[in-house]
Protein backbone atom coordinates (compact mmCIF):
# COMPACT_ATOMS: atom_id res chain seq x y z
CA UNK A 1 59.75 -66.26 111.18
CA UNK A 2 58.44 -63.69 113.69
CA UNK A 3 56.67 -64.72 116.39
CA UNK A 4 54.46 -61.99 118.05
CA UNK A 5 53.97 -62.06 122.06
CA UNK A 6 50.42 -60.76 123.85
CA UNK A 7 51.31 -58.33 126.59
CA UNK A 8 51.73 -60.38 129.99
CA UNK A 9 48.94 -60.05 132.37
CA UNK A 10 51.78 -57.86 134.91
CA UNK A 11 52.23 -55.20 132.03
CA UNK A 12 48.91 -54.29 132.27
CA UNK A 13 48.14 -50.99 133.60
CA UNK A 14 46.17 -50.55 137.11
CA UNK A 15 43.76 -48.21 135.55
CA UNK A 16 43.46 -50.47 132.42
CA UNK A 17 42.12 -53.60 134.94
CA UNK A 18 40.27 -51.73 136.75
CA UNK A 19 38.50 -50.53 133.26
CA UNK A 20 38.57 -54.34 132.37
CA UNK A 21 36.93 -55.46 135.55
CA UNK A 22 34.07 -52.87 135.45
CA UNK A 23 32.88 -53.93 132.40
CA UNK A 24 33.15 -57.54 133.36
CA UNK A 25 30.82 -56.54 136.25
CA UNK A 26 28.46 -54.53 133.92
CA UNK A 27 28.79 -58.05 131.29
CA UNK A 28 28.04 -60.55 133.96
CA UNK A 29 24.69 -58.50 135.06
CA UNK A 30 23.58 -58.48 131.39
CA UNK A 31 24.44 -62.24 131.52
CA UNK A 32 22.89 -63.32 134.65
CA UNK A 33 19.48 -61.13 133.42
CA UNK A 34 18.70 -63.10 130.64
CA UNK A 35 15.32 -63.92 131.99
CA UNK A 36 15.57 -62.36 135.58
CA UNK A 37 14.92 -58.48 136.68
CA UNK A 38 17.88 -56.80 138.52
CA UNK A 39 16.00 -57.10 141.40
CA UNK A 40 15.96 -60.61 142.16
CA UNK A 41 20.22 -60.69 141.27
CA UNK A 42 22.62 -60.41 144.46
CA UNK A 43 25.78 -59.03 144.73
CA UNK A 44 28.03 -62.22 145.44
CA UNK A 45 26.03 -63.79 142.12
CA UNK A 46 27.98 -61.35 140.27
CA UNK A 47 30.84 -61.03 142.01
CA UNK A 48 31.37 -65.39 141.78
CA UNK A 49 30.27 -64.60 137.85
CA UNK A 50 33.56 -62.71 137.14
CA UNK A 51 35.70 -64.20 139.97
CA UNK A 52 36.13 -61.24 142.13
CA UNK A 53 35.47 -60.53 145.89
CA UNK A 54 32.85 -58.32 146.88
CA UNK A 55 35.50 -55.61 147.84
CA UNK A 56 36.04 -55.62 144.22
CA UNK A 57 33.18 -54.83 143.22
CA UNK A 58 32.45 -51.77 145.68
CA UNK A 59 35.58 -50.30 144.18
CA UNK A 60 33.49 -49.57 140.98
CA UNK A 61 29.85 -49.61 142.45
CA UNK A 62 28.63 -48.94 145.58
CA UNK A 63 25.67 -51.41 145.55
CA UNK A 64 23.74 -53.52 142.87
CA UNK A 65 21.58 -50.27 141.83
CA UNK A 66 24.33 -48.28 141.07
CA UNK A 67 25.63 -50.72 138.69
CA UNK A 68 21.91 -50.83 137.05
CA UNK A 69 22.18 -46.70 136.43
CA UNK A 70 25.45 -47.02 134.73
CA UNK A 71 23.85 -50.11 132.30
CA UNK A 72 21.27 -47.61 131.19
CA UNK A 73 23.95 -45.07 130.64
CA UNK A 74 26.10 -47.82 128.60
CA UNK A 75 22.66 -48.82 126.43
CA UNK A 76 20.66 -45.77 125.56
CA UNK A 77 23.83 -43.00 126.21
CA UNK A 78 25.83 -43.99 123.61
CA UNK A 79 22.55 -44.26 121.04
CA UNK A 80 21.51 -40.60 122.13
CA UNK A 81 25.07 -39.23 120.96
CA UNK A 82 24.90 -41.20 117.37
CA UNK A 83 20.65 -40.22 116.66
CA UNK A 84 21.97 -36.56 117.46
CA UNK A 85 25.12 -37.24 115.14
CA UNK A 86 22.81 -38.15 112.34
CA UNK A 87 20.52 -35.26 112.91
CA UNK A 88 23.51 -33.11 112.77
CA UNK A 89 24.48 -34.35 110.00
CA UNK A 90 20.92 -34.11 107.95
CA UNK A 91 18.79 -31.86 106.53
CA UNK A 92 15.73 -33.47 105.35
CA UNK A 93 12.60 -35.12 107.45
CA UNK A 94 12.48 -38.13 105.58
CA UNK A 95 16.18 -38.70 105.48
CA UNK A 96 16.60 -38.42 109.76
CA UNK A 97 13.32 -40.48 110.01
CA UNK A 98 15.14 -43.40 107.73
CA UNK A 99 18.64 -42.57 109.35
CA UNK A 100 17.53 -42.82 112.58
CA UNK A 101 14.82 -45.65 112.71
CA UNK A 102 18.56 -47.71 110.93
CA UNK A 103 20.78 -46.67 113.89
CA UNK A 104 18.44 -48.08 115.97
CA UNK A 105 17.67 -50.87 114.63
CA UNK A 106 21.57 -51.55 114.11
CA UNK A 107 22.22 -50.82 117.97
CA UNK A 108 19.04 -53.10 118.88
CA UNK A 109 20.52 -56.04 116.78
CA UNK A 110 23.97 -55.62 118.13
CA UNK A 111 23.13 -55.16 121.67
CA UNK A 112 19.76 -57.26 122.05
CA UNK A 113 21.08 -57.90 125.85
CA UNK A 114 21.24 -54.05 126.68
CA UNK A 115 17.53 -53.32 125.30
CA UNK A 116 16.19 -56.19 126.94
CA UNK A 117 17.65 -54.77 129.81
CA UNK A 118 16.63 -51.48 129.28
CA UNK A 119 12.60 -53.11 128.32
CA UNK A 120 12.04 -54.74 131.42
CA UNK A 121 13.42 -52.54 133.80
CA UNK A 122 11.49 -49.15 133.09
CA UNK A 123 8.78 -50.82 134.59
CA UNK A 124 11.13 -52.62 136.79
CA UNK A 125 11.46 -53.18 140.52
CA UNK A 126 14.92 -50.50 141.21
CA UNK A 127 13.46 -47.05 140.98
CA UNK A 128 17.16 -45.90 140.67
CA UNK A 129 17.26 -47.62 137.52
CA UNK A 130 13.62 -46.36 136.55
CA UNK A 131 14.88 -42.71 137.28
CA UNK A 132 17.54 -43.31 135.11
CA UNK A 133 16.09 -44.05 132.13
CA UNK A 134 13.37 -42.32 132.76
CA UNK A 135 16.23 -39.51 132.78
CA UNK A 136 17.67 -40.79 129.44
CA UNK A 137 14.14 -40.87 127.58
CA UNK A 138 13.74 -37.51 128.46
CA UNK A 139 17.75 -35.93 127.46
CA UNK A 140 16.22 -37.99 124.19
CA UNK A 141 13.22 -35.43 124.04
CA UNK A 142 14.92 -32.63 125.16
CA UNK A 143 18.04 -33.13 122.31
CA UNK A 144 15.43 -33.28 120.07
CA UNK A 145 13.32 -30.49 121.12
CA UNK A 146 15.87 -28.12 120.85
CA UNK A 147 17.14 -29.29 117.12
CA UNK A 148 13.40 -28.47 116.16
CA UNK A 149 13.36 -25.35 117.97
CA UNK A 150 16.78 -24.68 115.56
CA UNK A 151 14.25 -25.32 112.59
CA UNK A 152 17.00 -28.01 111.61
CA UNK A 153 14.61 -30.20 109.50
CA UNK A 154 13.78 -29.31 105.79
CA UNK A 155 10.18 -30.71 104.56
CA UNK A 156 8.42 -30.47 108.38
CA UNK A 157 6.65 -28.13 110.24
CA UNK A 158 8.18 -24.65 111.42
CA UNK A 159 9.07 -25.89 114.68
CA UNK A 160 10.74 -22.94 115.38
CA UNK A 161 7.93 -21.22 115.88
CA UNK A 162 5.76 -23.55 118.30
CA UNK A 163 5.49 -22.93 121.78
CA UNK A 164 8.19 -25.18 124.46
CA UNK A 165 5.02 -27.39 125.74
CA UNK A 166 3.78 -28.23 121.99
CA UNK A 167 7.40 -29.13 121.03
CA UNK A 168 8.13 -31.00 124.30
CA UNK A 169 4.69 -32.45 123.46
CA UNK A 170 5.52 -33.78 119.87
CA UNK A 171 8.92 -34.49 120.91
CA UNK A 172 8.13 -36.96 123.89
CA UNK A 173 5.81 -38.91 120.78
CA UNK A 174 8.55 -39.03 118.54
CA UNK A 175 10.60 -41.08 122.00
CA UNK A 176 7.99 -43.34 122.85
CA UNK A 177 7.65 -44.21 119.51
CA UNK A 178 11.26 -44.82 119.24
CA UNK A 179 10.97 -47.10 122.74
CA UNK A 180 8.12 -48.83 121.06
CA UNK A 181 9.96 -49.48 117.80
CA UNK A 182 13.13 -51.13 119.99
CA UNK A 183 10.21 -53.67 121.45
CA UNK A 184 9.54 -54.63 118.78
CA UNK A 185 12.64 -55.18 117.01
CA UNK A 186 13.16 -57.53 120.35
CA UNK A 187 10.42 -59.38 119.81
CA UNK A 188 11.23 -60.31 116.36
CA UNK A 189 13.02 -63.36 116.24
CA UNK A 190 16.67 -62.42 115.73
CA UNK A 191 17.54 -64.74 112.53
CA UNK A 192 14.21 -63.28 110.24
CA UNK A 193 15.82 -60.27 108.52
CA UNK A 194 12.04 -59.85 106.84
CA UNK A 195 10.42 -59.31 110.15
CA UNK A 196 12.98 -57.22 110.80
CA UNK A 197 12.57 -55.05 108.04
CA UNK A 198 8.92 -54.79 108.73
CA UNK A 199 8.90 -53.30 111.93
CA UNK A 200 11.62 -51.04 110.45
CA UNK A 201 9.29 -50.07 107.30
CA UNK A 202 5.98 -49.53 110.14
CA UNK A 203 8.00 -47.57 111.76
CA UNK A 204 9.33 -45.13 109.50
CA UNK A 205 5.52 -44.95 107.95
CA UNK A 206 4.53 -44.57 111.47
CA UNK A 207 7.09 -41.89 112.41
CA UNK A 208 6.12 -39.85 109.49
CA UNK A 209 2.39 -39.74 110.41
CA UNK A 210 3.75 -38.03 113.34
CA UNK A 211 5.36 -35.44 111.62
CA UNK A 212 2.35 -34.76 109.32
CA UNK A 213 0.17 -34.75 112.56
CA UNK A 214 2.25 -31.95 113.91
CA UNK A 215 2.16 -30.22 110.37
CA UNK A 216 -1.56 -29.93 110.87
CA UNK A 217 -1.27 -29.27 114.82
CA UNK A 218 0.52 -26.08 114.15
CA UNK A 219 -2.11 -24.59 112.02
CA UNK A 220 -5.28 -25.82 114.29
């Protein structure tokens, strides 16, 4: 019989813990936040959380903050780069408005820790952090801007042909809708796949409004 061996903690590669450890840092944050702001969390909390010294941890992140801005870029980077995908990958209004609202509601159940996060700190006490995903929202609005200036979307309005400021305009709805559909998606309880799907169905219903709105905008 064969007997198969895990690779011994010595094989592992420098860069490889040092990957491992940064994540532990960004994990133990998430952790330690369950019902806290960054704000009030110290650096030794975290560093005694994954059992590393502080000169650890200022070999991935020069202070607390830091670590904050690169949470926001682990929870709403990643979801920017698969909505896009799926608008790439579509044609029709109603099929990216059902595609999308999915992917986030997938991301939002698999990572309830990072948009919790991501909830209470854009009103939150770190303006870094703020900044940063004030930043994100608006790369959202801005990828989606300039799909709809490509006139990428069968079945809505001729984007192509609105002004920037109307289509920065619709586009910034379209994200705070998506930032209100994530809250609440959080605030149903986890376990109730029916409340669940209701906020997903109010939202897609919701989403399209917006796209009729702008239908009628364009010809006011």
């Amino acid at each position: 019989m064969s007997h198969r061996h895990s690779t011994p903690p010595d094989r592992i590669t420098r860069p490889e813990q040092k990957a491992r450890t940064r994540q532990a840092l960004l994990d133990a944050v998430l952790g330690l936040m369950e019902d806290r702001s960054l704000s009030s969390i110290g650096l030794r909390e975290i560093t005694r959380a994954v059992g590393v010294t502080p000169a650890a941890f200022y070999r991935h992140f020069p202070d607390v903050d830091s670590l904050g801005v690169a949470l926001v870029d682990e929870s709403l980077g990643s979801l920017r780069a698969t909505i896009r995908t799926v608008r790439d990958g579509l044609s029709s209004s109603d099929e990216v408005i059902t595609r999308s609202i999915g992917v986030l509601a997938r991301q939002v159940h698999d990572h309830r820790e990072h948009f919790r996060f991501v909830a209470r700190e854009r009103h939150g006490g770190v303006p870094a952090v703020r900044a940063a995903i004030a930043e994100q929202l608006d790369l959202f609005a801005a990828d989606l801007a300039a799909d709809l200036a490509a006139d990428k979307l069968r079945g809505g309005p001729r984007f192509d042909r609105w002004i920037a400021a109307d289509l920065r305009m619709v586009t910034s709805l379209m994200v705070n809708h998506m930032v209100w559909t994530a809250a609440a998606l959080l605030d149903a309880p986890p376990d109730d796949a029916d409340a669940a799907a209701r906020v997903i169905d109010a939202a897609g219903r919701q989403l399209r409004l917006i796209v009729l709105g702008a239908r009628q905008w364009a010809t006011a």
